[in-house]
C-alpha atoms as a PDB file:
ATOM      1  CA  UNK A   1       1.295  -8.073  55.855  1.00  0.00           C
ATOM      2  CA  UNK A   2       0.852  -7.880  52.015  1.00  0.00           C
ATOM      3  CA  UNK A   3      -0.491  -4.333  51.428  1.00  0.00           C
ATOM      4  CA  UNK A   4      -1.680  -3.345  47.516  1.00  0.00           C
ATOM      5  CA  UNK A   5      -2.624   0.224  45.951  1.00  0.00           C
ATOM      6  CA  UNK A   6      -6.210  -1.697  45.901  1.00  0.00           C
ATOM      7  CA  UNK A   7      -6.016  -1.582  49.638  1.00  0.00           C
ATOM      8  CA  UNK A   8      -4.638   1.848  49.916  1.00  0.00           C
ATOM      9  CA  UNK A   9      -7.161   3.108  47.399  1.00  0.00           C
ATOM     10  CA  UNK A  10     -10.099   1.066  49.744  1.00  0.00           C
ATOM     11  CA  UNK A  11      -9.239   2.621  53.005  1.00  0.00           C
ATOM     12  CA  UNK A  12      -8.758   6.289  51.443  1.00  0.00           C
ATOM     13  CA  UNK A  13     -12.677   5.720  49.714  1.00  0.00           C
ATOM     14  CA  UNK A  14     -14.351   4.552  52.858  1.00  0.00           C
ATOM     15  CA  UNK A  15     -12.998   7.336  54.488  1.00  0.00           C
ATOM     16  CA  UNK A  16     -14.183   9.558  52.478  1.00  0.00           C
ATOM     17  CA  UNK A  17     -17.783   8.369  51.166  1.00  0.00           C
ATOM     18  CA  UNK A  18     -18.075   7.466  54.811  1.00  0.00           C
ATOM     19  CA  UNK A  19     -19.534   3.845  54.376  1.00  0.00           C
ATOM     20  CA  UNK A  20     -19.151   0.719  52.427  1.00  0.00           C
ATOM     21  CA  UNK A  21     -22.154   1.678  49.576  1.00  0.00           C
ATOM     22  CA  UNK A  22     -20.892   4.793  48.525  1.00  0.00           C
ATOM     23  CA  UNK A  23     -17.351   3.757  48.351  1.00  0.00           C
ATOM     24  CA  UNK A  24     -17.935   1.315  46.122  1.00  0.00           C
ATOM     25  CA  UNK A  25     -19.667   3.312  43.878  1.00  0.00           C
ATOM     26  CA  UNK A  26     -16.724   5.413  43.856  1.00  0.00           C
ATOM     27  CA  UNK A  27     -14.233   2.216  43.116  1.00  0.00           C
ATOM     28  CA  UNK A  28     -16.953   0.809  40.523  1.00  0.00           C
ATOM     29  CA  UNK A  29     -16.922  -2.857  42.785  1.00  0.00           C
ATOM     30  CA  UNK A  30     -19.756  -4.374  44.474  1.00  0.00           C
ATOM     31  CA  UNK A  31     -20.053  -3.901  47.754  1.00  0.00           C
ATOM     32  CA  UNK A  32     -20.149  -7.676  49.216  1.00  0.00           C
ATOM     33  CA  UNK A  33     -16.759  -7.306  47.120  1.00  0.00           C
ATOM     34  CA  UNK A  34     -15.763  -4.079  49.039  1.00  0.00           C
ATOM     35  CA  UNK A  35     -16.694  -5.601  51.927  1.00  0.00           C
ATOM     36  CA  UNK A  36     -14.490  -8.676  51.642  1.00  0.00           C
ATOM     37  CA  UNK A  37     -11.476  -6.811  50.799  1.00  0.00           C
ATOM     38  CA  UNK A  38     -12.082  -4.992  54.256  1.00  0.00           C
ATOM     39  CA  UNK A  39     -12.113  -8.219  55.555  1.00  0.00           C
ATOM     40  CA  UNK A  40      -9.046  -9.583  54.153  1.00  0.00           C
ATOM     41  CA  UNK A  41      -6.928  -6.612  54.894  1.00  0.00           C
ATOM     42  CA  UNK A  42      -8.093  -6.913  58.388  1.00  0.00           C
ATOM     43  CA  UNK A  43      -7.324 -10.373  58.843  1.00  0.00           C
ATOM     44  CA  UNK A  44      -3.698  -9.760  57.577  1.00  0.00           C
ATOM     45  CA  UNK A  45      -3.353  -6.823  60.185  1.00  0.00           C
ATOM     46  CA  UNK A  46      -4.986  -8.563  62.895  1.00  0.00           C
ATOM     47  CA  UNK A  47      -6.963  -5.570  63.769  1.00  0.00           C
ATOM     48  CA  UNK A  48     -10.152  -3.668  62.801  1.00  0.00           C
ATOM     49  CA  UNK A  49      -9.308  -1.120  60.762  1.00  0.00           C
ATOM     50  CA  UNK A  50     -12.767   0.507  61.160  1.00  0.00           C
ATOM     51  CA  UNK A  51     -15.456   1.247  63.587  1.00  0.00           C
ATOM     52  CA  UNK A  52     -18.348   0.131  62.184  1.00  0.00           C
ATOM     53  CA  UNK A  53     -21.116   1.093  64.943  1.00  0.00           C
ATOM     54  CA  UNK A  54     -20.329   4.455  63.679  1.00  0.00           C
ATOM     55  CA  UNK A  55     -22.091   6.589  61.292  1.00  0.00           C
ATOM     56  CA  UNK A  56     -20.193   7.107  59.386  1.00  0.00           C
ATOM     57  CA  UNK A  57     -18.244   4.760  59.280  1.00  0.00           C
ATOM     58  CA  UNK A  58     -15.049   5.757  60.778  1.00  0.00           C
ATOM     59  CA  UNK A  59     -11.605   4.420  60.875  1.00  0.00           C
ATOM     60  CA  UNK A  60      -9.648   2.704  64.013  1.00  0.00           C
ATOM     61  CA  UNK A  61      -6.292   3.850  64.861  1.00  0.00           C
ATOM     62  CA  UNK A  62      -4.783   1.125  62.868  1.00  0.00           C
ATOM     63  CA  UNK A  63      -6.836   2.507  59.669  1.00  0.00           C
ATOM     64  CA  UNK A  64      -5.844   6.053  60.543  1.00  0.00           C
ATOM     65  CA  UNK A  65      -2.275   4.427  59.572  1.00  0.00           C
ATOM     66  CA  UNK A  66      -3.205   2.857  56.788  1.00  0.00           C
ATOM     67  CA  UNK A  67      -5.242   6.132  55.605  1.00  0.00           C
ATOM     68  CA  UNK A  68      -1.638   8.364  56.450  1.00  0.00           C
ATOM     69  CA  UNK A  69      -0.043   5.958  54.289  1.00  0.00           C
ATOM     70  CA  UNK A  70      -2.205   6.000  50.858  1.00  0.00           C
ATOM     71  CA  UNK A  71      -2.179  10.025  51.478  1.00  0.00           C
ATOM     72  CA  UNK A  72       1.603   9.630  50.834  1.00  0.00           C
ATOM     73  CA  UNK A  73       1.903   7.062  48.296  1.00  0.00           C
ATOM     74  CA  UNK A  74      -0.906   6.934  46.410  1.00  0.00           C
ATOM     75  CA  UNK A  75      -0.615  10.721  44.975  1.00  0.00           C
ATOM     76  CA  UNK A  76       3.178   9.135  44.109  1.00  0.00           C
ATOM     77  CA  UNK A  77       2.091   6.491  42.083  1.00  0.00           C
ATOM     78  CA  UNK A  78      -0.463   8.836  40.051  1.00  0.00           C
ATOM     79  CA  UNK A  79       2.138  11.021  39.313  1.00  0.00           C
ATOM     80  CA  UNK A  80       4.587   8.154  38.166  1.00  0.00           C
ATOM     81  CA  UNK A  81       1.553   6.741  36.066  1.00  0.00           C
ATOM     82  CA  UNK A  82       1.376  10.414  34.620  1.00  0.00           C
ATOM     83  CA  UNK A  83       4.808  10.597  33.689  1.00  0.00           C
ATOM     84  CA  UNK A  84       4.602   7.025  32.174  1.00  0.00           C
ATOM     85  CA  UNK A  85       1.556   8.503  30.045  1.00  0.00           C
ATOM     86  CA  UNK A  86       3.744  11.448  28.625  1.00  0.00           C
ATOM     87  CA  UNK A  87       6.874   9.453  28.351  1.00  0.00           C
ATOM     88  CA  UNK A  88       4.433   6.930  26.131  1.00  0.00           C
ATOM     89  CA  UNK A  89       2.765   9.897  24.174  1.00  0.00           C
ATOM     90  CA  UNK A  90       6.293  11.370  24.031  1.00  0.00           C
ATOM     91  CA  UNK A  91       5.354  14.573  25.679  1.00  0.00           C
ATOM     92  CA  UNK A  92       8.101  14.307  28.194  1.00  0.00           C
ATOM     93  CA  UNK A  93      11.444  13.075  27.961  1.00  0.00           C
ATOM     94  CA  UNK A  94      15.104  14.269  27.275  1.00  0.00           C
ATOM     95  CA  UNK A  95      16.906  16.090  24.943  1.00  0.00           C
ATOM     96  CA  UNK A  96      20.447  16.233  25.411  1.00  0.00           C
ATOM     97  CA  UNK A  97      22.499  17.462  22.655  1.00  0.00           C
ATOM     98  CA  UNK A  98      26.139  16.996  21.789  1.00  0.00           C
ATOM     99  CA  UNK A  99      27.401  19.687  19.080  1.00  0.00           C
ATOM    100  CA  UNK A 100      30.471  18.741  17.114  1.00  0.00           C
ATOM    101  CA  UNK A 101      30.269  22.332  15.185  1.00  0.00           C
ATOM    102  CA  UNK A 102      31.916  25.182  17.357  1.00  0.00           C
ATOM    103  CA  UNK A 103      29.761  27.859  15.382  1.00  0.00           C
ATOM    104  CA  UNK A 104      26.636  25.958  16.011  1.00  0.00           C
ATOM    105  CA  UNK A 105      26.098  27.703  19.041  1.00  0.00           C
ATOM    106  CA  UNK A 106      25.054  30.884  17.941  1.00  0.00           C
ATOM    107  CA  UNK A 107      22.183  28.679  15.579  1.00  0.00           C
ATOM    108  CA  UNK A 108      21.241  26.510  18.166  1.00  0.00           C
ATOM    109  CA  UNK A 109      20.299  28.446  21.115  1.00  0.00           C
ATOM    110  CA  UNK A 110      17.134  30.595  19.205  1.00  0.00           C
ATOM    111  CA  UNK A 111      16.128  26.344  18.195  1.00  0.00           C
ATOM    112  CA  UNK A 112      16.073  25.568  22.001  1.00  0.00           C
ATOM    113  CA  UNK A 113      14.141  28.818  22.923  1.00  0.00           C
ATOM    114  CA  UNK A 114      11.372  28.239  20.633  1.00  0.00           C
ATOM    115  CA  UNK A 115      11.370  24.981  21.609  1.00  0.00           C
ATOM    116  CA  UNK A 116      11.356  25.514  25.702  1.00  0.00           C
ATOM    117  CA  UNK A 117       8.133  27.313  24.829  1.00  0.00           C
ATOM    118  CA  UNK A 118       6.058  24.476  24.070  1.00  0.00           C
ATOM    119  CA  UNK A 119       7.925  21.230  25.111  1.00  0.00           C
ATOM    120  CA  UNK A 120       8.842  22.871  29.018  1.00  0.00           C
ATOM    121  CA  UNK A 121       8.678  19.187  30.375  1.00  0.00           C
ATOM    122  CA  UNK A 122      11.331  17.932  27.990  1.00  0.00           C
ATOM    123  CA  UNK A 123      14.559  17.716  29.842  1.00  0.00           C
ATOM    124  CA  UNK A 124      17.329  20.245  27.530  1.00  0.00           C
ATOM    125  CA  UNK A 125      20.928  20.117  27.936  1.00  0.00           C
ATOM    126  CA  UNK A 126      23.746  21.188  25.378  1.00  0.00           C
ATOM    127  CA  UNK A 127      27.251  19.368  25.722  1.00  0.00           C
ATOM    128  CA  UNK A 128      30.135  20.409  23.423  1.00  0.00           C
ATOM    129  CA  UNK A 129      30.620  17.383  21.355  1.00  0.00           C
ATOM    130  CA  UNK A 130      33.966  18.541  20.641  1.00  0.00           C
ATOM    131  CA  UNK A 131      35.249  17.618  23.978  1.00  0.00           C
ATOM    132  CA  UNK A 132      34.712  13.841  23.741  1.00  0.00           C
ATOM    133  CA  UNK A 133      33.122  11.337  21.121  1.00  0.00           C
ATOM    134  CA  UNK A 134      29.360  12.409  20.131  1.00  0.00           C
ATOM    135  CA  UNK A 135      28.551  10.180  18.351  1.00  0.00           C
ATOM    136  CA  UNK A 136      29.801   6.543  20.908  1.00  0.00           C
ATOM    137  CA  UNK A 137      28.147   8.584  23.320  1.00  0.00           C
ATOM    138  CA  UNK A 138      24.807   8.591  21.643  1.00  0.00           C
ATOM    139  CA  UNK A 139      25.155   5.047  20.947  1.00  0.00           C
ATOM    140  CA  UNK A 140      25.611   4.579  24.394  1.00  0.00           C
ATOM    141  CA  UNK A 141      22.101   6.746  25.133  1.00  0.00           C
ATOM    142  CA  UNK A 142      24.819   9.598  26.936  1.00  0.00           C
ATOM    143  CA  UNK A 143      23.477  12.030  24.352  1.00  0.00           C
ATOM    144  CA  UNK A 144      20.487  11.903  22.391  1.00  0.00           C
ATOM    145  CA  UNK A 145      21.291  14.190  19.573  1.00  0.00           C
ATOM    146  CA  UNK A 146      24.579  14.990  17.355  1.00  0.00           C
ATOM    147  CA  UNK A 147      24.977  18.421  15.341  1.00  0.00           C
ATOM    148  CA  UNK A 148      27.236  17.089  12.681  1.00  0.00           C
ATOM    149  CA  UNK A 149      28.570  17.806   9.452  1.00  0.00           C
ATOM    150  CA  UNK A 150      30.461  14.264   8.875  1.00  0.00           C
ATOM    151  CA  UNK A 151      27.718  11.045   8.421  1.00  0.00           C
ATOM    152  CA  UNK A 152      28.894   8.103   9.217  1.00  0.00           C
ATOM    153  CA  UNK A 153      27.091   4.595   8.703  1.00  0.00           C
ATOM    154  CA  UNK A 154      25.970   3.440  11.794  1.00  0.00           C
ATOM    155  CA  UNK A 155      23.591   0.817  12.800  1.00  0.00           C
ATOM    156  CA  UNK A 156      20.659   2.234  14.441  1.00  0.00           C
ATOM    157  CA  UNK A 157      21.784   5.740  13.866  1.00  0.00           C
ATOM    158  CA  UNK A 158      19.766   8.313  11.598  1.00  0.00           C
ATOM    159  CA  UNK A 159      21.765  11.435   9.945  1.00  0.00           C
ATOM    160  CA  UNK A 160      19.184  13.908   9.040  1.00  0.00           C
ATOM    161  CA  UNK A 161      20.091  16.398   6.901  1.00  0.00           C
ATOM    162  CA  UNK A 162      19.618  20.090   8.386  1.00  0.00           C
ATOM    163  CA  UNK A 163      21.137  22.656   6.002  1.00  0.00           C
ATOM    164  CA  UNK A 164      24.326  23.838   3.536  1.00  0.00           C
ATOM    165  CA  UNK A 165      26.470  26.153   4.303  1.00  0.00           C
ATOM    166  CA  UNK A 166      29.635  27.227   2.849  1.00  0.00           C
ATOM    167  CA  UNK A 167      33.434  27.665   4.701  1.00  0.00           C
ATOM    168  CA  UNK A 168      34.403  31.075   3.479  1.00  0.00           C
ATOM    169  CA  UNK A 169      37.615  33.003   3.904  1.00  0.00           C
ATOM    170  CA  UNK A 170      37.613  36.071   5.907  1.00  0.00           C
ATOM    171  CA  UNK A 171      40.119  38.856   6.033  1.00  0.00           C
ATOM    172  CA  UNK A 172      40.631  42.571   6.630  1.00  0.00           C
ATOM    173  CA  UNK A 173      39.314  44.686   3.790  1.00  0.00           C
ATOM    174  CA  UNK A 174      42.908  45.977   3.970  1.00  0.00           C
ATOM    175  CA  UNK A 175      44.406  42.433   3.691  1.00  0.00           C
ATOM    176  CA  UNK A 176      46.695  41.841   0.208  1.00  0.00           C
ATOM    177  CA  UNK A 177      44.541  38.773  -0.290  1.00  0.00           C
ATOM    178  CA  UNK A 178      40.719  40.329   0.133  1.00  0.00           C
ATOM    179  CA  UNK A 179      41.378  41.710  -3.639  1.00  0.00           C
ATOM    180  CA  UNK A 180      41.418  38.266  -4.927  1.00  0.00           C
ATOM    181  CA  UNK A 181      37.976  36.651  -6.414  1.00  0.00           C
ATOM    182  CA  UNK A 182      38.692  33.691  -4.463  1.00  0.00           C
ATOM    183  CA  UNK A 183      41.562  31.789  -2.606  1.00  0.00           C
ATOM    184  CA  UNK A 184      43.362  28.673  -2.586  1.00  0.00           C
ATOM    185  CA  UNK A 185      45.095  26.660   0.300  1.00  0.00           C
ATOM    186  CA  UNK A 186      48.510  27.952  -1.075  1.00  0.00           C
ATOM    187  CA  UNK A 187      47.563  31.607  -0.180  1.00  0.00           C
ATOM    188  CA  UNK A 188      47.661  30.668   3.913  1.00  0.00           C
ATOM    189  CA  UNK A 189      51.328  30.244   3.209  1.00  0.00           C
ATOM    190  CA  UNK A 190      52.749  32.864   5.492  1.00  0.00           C
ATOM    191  CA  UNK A 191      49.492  34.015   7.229  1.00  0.00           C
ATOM    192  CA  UNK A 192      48.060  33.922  11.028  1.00  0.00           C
ATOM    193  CA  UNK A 193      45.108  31.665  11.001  1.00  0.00           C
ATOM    194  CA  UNK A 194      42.220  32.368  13.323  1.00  0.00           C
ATOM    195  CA  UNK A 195      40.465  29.787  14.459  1.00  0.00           C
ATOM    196  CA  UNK A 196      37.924  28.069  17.001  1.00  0.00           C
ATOM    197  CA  UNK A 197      39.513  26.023  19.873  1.00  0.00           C
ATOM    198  CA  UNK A 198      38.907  22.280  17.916  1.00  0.00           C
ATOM    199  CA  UNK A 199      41.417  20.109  17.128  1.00  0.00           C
ATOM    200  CA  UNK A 200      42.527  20.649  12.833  1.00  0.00           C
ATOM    201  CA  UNK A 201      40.294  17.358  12.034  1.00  0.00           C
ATOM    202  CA  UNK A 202      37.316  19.353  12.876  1.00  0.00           C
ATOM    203  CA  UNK A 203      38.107  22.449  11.532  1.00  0.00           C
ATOM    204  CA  UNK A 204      37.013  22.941   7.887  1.00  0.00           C
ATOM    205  CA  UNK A 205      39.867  24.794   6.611  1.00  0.00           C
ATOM    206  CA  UNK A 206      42.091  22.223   7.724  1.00  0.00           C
ATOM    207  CA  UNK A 207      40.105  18.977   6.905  1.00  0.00           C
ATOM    208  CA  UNK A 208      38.486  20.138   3.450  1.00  0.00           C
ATOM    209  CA  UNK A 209      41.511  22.360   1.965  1.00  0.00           C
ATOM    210  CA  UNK A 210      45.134  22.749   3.986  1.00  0.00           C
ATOM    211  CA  UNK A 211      45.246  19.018   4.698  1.00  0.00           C
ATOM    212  CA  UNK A 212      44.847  17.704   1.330  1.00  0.00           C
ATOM    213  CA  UNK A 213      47.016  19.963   0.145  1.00  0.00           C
ATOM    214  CA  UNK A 214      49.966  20.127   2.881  1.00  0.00           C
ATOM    215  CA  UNK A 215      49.734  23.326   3.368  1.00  0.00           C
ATOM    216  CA  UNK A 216      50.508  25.034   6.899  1.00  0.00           C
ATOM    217  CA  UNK A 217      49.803  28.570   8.012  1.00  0.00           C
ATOM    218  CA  UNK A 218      52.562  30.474   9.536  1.00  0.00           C
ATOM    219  CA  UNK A 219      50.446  30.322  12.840  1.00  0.00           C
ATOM    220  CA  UNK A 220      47.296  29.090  14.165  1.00  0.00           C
ATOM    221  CA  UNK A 221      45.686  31.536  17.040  1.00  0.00           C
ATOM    222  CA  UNK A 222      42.183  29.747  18.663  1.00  0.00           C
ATOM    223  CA  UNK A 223      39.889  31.948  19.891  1.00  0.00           C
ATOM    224  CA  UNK A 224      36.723  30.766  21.482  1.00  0.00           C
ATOM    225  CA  UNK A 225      33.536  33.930  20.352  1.00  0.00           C
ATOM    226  CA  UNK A 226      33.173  34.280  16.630  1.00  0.00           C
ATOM    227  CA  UNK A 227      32.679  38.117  17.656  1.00  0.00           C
ATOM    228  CA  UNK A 228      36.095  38.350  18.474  1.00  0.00           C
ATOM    229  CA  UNK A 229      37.417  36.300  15.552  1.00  0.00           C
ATOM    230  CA  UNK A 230      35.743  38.937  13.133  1.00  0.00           C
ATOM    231  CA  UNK A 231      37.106  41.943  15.884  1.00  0.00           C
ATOM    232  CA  UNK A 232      40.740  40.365  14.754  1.00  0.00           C
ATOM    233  CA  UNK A 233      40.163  39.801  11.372  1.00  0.00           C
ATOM    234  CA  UNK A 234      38.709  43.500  10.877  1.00  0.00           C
ATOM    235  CA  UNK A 235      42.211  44.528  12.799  1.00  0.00           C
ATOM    236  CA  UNK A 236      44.200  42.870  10.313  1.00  0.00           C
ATOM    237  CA  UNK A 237      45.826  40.673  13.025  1.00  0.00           C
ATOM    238  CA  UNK A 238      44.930  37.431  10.989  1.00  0.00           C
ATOM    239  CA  UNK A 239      42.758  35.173   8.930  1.00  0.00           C
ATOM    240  CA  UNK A 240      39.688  33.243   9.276  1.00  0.00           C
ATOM    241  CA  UNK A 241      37.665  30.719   7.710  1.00  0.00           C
ATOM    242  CA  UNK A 242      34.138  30.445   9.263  1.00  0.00           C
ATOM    243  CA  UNK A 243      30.260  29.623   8.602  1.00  0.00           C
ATOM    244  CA  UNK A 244      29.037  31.523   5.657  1.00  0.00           C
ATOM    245  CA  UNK A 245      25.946  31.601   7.609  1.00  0.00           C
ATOM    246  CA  UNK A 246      28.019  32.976  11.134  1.00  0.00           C
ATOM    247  CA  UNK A 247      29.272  35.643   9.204  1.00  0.00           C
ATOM    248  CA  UNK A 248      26.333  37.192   7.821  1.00  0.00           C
ATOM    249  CA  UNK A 249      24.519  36.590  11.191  1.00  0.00           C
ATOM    250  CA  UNK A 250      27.037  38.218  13.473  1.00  0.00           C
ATOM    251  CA  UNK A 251      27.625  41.631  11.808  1.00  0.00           C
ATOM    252  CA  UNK A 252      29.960  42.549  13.641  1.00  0.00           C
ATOM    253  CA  UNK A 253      31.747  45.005  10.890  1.00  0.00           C
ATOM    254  CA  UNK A 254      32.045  46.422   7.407  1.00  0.00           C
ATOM    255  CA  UNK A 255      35.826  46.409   7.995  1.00  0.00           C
ATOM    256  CA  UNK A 256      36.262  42.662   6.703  1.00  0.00           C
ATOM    257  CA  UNK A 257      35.618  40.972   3.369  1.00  0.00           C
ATOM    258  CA  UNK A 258      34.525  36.962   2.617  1.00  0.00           C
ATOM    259  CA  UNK A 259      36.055  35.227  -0.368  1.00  0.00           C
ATOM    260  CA  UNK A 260      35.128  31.587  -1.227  1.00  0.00           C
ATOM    261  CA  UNK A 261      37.195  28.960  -0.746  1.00  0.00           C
ATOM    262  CA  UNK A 262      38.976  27.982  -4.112  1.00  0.00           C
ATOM    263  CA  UNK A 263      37.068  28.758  -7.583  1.00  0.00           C
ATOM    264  CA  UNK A 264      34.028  26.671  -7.061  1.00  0.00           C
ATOM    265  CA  UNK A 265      33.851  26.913  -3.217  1.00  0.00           C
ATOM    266  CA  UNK A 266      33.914  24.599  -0.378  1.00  0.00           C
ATOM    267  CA  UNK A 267      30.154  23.624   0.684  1.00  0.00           C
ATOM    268  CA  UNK A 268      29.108  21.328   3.537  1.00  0.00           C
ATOM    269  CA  UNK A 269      26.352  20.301   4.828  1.00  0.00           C
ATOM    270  CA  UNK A 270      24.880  19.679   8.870  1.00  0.00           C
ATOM    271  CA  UNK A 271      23.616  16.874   9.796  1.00  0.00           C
ATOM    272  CA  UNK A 272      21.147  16.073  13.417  1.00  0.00           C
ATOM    273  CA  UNK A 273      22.620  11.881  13.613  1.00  0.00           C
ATOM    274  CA  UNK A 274      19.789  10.787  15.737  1.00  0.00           C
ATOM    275  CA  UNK A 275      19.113   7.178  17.328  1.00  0.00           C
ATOM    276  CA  UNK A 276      16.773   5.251  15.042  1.00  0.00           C
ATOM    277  CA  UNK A 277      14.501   4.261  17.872  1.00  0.00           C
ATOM    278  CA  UNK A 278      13.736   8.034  18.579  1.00  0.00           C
ATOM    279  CA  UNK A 279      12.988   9.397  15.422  1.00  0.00           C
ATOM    280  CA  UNK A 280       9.190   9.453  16.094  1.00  0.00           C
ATOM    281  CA  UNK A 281       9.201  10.371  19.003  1.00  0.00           C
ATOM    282  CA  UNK A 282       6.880  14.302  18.728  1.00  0.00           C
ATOM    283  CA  UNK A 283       9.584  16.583  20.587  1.00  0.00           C
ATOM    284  CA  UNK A 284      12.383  15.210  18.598  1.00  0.00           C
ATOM    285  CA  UNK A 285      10.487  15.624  15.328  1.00  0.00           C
ATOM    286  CA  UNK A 286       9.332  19.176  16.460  1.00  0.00           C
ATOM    287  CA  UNK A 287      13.092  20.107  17.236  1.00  0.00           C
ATOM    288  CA  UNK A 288      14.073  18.863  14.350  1.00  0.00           C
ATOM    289  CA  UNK A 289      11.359  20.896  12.548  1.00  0.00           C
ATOM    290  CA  UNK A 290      12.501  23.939  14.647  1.00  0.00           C
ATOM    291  CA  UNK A 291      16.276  23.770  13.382  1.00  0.00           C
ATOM    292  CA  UNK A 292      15.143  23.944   9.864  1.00  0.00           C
ATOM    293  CA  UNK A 293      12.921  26.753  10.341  1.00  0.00           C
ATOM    294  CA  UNK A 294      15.993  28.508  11.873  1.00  0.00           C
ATOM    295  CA  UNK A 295      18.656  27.396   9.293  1.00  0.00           C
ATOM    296  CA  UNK A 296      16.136  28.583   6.502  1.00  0.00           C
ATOM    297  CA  UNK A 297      16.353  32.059   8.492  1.00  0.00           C
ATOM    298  CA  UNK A 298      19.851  32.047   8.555  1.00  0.00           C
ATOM    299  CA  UNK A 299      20.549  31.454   5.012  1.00  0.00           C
ATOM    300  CA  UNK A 300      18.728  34.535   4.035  1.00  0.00           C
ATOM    301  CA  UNK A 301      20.326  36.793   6.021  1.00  0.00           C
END
């Protein structure tokens, strides 16, 4: 027995207009139409599916089944046509993020609240992008966003640009080195580094200053909150190079200082590396628009 949504639709109509005019008024068919379909569908079930010397008409036991049936699958397939609709208008969907910037954190979560607010049937998730590789993995569709701050040129792959923000030294107001107008990578010689828990190719200090210029700390302590980076650095137990931006916007204490990294500084700038194919889609250019609107915020703390 071949059985369409037409059909389901048919039986669930009759029933309810209780005879063969009025439901197909309701379907927009003719009747001699309706009618046929009727008897079609009850040729391939071999039954009647209605009693017609009622009035109404009324269905047959083997209609009754057909009738339990469309009340289960028909409501199904409207709301899988409605989710089609959104996905289409791009009103649904998902947003899974990868962040490859350990501080981005504390910037990203007031983006996602504002966001939840109007975009509730957008699917949000947040995966460390430090853990594996971001940026494969949103080639791959695993991810569909990448808080960067190193472009790359990849096909079919979009790096827009969010904000600048500059890596600045942070020490103890007490620290030999906070009465110095800036410093270089030869002043970690001999000092405890603080840092986030990412490998050194991540890590600002590393990749844009100790690196290049083969410099290594005396020792390198990762610790995971920024709060209680800035806790350590106020005790004088180390050094830190963060986030201008983090800095400002934590507040935790007057008890450190920020210098800038070497005489003219050490500025980078955050990227959101986005698949080409989503770029237009609304909640991806309204989250985009939201992380701007935040990072402008931040700036002028």
């Amino acid at each position: 027995m071949h059985i369409e949504f037409r059909h389901l639709r048919t039986i669930k109509a009759i029933h309810e207009a209780g005879g063969l005019a009025r439901a197909a008024d309701q379907l927009n068919i003719t009747q001699s139409a309706l009618s046929h379909q009727v008897k079609g569908l009850e040729d391939q079930a071999g039954v009647e599916l209605f009693i017609r010397r009622s009035k109404p008409m009324k269905l047959s036991p083997a209609g009754l089944r057909l009738l339990r049936l469309a009340e289960q699958v028909l409501p199904q397939v409207e709301a899988a046509q409605a989710e089609f609709s959104s996905l289409r208008d791009g009103n649904t969907g998902r947003m899974h993020i990868a962040i490859e910037c350990h501080a981005c954190f504390e910037w990203l979560f007031p983006v996602l609240e504002g966001f939840r607010r109007n975009w509730g049937d957008v699917d949000v998730d947040i995966r460390p992008g430090l853990a594996f590789d971001a940026l494969p993995a949103l080639l791959k569709e695993e991810v569909d966003l990448v808080v960067s701050s190193d472009p790359e040129d990849i096909n079919g792959v979009e790096f827009i640009e969010l904000f600048d923000y500059n890596a600045v030294f942070v020490a103890s107001a007490q620290h030999p080195l906070a009465e110095k107008p800036y410093v270089e990578a030869e002043d970690f010689i001999g000092q405890n580094l603080i840092t986030y828990p990412v490998e050194r190719s991540r890590l600002d200090v590393f990749s844009q200053l100790l690196i290049p210029a083969g410099v290594e700390p005396a020792s390198i302590r990762q610790v995971e909150l920024t709060a209680v980076i800035l806790l350590l650095v106020a005790s004088n137990r180390g050094v830190s190079v963060l986030p201008d931006w983090v800095v400002r916007e934590v507040k935790y204490s007057s008890d450190y200082v920020t210098r800038p990294l070497t005489r003219s500084g050490i500025t980078r700038r955050l990227y959101a590396a986005i698949r080409a194919e989503d770029l237009e889609k609304p909640y991806m250019q309204e989250l985009i628009r939201l992380a701007k609107v935040e990072a402008r915020k931040l700036q002028h703390v």
